[in-house]
C-alpha atoms as a PDB file:
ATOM      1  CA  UNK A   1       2.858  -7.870  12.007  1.00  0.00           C
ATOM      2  CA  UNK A   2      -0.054  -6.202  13.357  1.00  0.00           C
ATOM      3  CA  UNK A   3      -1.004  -2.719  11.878  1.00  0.00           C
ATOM      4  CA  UNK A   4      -2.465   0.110  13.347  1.00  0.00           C
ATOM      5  CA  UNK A   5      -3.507   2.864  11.296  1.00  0.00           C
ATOM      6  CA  UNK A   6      -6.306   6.006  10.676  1.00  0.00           C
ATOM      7  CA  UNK A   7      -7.380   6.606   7.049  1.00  0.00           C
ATOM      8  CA  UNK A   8      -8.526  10.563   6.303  1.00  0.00           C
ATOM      9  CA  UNK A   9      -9.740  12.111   2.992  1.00  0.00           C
ATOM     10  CA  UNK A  10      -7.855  14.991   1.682  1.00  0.00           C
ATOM     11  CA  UNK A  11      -9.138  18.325   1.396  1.00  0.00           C
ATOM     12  CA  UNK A  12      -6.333  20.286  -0.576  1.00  0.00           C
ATOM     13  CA  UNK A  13      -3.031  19.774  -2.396  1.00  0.00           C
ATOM     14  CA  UNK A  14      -0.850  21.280   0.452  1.00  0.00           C
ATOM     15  CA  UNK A  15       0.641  18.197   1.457  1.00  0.00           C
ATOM     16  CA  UNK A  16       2.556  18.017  -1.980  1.00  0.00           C
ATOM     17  CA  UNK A  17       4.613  21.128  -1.276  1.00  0.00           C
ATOM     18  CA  UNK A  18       5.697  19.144   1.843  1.00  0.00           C
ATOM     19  CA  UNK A  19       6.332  15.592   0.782  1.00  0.00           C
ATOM     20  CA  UNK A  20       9.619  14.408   1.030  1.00  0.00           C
ATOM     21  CA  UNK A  21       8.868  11.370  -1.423  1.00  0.00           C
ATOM     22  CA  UNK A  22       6.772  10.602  -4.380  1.00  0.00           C
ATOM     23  CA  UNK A  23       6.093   7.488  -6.303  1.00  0.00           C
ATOM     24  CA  UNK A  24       3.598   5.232  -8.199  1.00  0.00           C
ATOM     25  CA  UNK A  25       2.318   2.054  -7.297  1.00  0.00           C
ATOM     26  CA  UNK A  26       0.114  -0.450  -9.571  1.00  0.00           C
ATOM     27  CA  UNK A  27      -1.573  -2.938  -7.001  1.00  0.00           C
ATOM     28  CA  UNK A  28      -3.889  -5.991  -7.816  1.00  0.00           C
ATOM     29  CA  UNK A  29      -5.766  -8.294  -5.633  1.00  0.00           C
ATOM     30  CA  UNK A  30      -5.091 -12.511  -5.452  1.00  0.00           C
ATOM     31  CA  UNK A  31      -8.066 -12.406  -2.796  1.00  0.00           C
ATOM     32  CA  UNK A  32     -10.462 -10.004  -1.177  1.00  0.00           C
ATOM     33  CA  UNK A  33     -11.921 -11.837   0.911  1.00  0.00           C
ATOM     34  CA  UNK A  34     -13.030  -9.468   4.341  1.00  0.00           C
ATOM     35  CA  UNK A  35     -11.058 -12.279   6.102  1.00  0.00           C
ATOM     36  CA  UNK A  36      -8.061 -11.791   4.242  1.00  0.00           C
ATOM     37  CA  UNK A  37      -6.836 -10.014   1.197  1.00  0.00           C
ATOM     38  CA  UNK A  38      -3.747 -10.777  -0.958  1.00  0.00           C
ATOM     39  CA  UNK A  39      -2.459  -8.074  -2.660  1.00  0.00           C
ATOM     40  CA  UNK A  40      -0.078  -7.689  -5.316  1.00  0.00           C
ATOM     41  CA  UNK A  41       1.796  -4.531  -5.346  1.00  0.00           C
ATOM     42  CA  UNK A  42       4.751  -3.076  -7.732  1.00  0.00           C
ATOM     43  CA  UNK A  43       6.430   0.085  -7.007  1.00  0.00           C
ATOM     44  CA  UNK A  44       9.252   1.411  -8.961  1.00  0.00           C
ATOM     45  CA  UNK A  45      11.427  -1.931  -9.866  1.00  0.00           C
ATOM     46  CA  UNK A  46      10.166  -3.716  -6.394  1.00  0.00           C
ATOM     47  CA  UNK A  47       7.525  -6.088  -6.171  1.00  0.00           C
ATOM     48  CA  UNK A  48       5.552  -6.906  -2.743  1.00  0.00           C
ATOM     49  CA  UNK A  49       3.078  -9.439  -1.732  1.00  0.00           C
ATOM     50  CA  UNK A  50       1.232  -8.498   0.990  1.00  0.00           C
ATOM     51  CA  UNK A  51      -1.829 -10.549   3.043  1.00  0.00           C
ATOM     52  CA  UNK A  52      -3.794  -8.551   5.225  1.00  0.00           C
ATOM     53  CA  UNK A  53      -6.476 -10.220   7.927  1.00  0.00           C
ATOM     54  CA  UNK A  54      -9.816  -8.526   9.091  1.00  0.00           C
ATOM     55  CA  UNK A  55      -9.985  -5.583  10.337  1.00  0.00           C
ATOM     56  CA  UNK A  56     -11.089  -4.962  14.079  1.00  0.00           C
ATOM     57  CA  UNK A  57     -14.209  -3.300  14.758  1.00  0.00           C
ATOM     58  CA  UNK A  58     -12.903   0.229  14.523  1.00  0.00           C
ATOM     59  CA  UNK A  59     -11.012  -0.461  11.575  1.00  0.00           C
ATOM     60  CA  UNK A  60      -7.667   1.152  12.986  1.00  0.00           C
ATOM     61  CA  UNK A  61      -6.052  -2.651  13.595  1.00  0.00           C
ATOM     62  CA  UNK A  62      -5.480  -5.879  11.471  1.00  0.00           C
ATOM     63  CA  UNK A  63      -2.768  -8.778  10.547  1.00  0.00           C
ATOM     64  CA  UNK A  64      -0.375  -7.580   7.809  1.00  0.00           C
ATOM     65  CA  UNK A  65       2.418  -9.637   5.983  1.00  0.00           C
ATOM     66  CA  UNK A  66       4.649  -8.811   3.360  1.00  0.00           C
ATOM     67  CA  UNK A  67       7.284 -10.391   1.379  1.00  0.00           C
ATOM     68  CA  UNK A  68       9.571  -8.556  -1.474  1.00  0.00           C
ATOM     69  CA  UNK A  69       9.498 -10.143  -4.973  1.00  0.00           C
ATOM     70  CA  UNK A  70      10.608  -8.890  -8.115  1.00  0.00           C
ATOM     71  CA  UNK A  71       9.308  -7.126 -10.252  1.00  0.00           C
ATOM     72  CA  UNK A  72       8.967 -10.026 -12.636  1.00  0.00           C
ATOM     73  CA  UNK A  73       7.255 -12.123 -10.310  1.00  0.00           C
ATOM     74  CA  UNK A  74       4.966  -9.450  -9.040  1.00  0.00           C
ATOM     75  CA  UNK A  75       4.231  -8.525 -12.499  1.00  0.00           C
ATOM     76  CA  UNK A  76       3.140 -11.886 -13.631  1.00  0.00           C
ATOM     77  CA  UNK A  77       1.460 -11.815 -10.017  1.00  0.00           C
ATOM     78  CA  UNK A  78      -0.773  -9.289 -11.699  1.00  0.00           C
ATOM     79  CA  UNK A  79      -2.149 -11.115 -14.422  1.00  0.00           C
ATOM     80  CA  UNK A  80      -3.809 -13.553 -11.787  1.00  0.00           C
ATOM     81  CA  UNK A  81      -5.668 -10.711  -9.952  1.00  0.00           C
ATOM     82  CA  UNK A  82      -9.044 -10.124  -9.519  1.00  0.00           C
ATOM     83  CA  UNK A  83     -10.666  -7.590 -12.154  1.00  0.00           C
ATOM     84  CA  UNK A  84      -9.735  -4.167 -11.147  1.00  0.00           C
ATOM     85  CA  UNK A  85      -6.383  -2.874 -10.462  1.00  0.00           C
ATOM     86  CA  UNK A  86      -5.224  -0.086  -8.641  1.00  0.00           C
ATOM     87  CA  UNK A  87      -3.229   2.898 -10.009  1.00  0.00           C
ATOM     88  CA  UNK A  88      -2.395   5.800  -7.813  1.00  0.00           C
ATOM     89  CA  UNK A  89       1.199   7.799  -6.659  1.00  0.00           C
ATOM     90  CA  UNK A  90       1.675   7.839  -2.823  1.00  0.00           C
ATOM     91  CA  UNK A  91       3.167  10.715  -1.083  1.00  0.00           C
ATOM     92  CA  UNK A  92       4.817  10.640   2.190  1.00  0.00           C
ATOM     93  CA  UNK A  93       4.362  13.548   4.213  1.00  0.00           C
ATOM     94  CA  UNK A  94       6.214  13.899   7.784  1.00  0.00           C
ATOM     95  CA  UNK A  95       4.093  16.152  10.075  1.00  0.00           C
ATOM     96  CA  UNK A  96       3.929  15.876  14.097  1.00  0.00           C
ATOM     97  CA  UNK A  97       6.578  13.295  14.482  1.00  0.00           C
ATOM     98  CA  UNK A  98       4.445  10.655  11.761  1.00  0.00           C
ATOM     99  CA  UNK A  99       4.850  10.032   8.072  1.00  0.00           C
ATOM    100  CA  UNK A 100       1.218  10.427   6.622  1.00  0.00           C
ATOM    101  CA  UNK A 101       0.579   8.337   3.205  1.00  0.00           C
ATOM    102  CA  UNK A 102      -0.921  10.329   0.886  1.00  0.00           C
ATOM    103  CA  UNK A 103      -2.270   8.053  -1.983  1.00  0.00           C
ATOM    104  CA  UNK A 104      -3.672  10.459  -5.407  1.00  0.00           C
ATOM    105  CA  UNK A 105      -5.825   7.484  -7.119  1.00  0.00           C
ATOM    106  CA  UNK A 106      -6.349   7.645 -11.084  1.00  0.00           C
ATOM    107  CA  UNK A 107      -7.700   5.552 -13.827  1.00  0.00           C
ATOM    108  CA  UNK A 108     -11.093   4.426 -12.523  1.00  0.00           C
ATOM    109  CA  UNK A 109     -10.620   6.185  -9.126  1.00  0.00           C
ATOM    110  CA  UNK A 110      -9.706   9.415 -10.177  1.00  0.00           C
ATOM    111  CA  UNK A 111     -10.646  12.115  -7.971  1.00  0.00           C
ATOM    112  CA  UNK A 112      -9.912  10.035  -5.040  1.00  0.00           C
ATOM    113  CA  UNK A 113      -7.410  11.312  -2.654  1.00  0.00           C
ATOM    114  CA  UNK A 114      -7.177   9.298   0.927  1.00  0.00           C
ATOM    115  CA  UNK A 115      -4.196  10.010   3.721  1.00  0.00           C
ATOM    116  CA  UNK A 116      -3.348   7.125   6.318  1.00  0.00           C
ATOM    117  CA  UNK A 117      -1.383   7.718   9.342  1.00  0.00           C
ATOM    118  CA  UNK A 118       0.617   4.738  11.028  1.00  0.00           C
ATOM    119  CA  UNK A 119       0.336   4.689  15.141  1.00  0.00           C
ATOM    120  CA  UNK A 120       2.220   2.582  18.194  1.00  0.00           C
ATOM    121  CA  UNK A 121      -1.438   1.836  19.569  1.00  0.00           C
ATOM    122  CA  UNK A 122      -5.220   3.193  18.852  1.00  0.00           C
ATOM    123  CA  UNK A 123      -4.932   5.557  22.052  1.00  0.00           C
ATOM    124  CA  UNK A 124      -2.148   6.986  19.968  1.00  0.00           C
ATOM    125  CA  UNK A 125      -2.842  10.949  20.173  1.00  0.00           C
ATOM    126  CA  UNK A 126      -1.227  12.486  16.489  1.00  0.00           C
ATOM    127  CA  UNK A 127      -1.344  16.277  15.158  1.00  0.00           C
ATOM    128  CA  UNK A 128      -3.817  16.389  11.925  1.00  0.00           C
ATOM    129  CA  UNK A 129      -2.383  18.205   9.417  1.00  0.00           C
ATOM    130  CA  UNK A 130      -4.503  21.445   7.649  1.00  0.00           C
ATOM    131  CA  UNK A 131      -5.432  20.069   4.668  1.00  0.00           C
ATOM    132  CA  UNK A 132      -6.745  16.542   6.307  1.00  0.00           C
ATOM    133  CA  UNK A 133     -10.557  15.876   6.169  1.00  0.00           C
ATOM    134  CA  UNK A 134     -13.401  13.646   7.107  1.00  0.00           C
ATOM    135  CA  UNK A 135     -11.765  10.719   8.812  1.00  0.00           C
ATOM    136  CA  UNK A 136     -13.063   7.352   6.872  1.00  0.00           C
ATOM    137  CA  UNK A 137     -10.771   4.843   9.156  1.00  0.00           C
ATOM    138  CA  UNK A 138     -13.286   1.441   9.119  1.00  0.00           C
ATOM    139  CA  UNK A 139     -15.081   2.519   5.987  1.00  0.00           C
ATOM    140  CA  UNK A 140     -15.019  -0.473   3.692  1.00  0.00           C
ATOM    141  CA  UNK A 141     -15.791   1.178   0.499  1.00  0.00           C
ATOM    142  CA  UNK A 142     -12.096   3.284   1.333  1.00  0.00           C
ATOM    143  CA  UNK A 143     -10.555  -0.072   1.367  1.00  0.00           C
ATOM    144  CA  UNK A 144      -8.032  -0.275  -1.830  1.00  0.00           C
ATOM    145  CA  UNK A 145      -9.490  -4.207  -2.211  1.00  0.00           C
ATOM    146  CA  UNK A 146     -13.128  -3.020  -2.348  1.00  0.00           C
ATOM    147  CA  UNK A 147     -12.069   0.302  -4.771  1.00  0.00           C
ATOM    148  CA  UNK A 148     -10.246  -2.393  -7.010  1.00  0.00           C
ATOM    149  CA  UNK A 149     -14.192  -3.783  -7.231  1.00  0.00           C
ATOM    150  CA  UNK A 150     -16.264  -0.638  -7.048  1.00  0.00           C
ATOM    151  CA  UNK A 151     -14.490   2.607  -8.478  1.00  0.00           C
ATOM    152  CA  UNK A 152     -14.509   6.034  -6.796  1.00  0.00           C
ATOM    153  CA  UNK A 153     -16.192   7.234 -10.234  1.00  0.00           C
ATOM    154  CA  UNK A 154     -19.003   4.574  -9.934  1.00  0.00           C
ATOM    155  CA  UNK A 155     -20.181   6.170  -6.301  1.00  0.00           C
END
């Protein structure tokens, strides 16, 4: 229940020729809190509700739960969030022995396009990819609750 993870921006669209999966999400947050967010999250016919504690100092490490739901329940989960929900597909992308998340944002975040890699521990050495950029791991205004409030487009 504890995640570690580093968050990168993206610098090209080479990691779509080697994803191995593709999808889109629609996400909403119950709660942003910076002690703990609630988010709402439907992918494909799935639903998820997911609560996520602060973040360490670094930003790598935090609590995370999550619970399946339907797709009914997650959708009517929605129209209790917080103004501003998410829209982006996620690619997964294995390179060096890790699957890297690719997320393409749209609607208001458009023109965002932010990788996260999942480690053991946050020693955890990992190959970077080619087209991986600036690493923004611990930068709030990266955090999918804080885009849901201020948009990529608004920076």
């Amino acid at each position: 229940m504890i995640e570690i993870e580093r968050k990168f921006l993206v610098k090209s669209t080479a990691y779509q020729k080697e994803a191995t999966a593709k999808e889109r999400m629609v996400q909403g947050f119950l709660n942003t809190h910076p002690d703990r967010t609630v988010r709402v999250r439907i992918v494909g016919e799935q639903g998820f509700l997911t609560i996520k504690g602060r973040s360490n100092n670094s930003g790598t490490t935090r609590f995370e739960w999550e619970q399946g739901l339907s797709r009914n329940e997650a959708e009517k989960l929605l129209t209790l969030c917080e103004e501003g929900i998410i829209e982006k597909v996620r690619y997964e992308v294995p390179f060096g022995g890790h699957i890297f998340e690719v997320d393409e944002f749209s609607g208001a975040n458009k023109g965002l396009v932010v990788a996260e890699v999942e480690l053991k521990s946050e020693a955890e050495v990992f190959e970077k990819p080619d087209w991986l950029g600036e690493e923004v791991t611990g930068a709030v205004e990266y955090y999918n609750s804080q885009l849901s409030k201020k948009p990529f487009k608004t920076w």
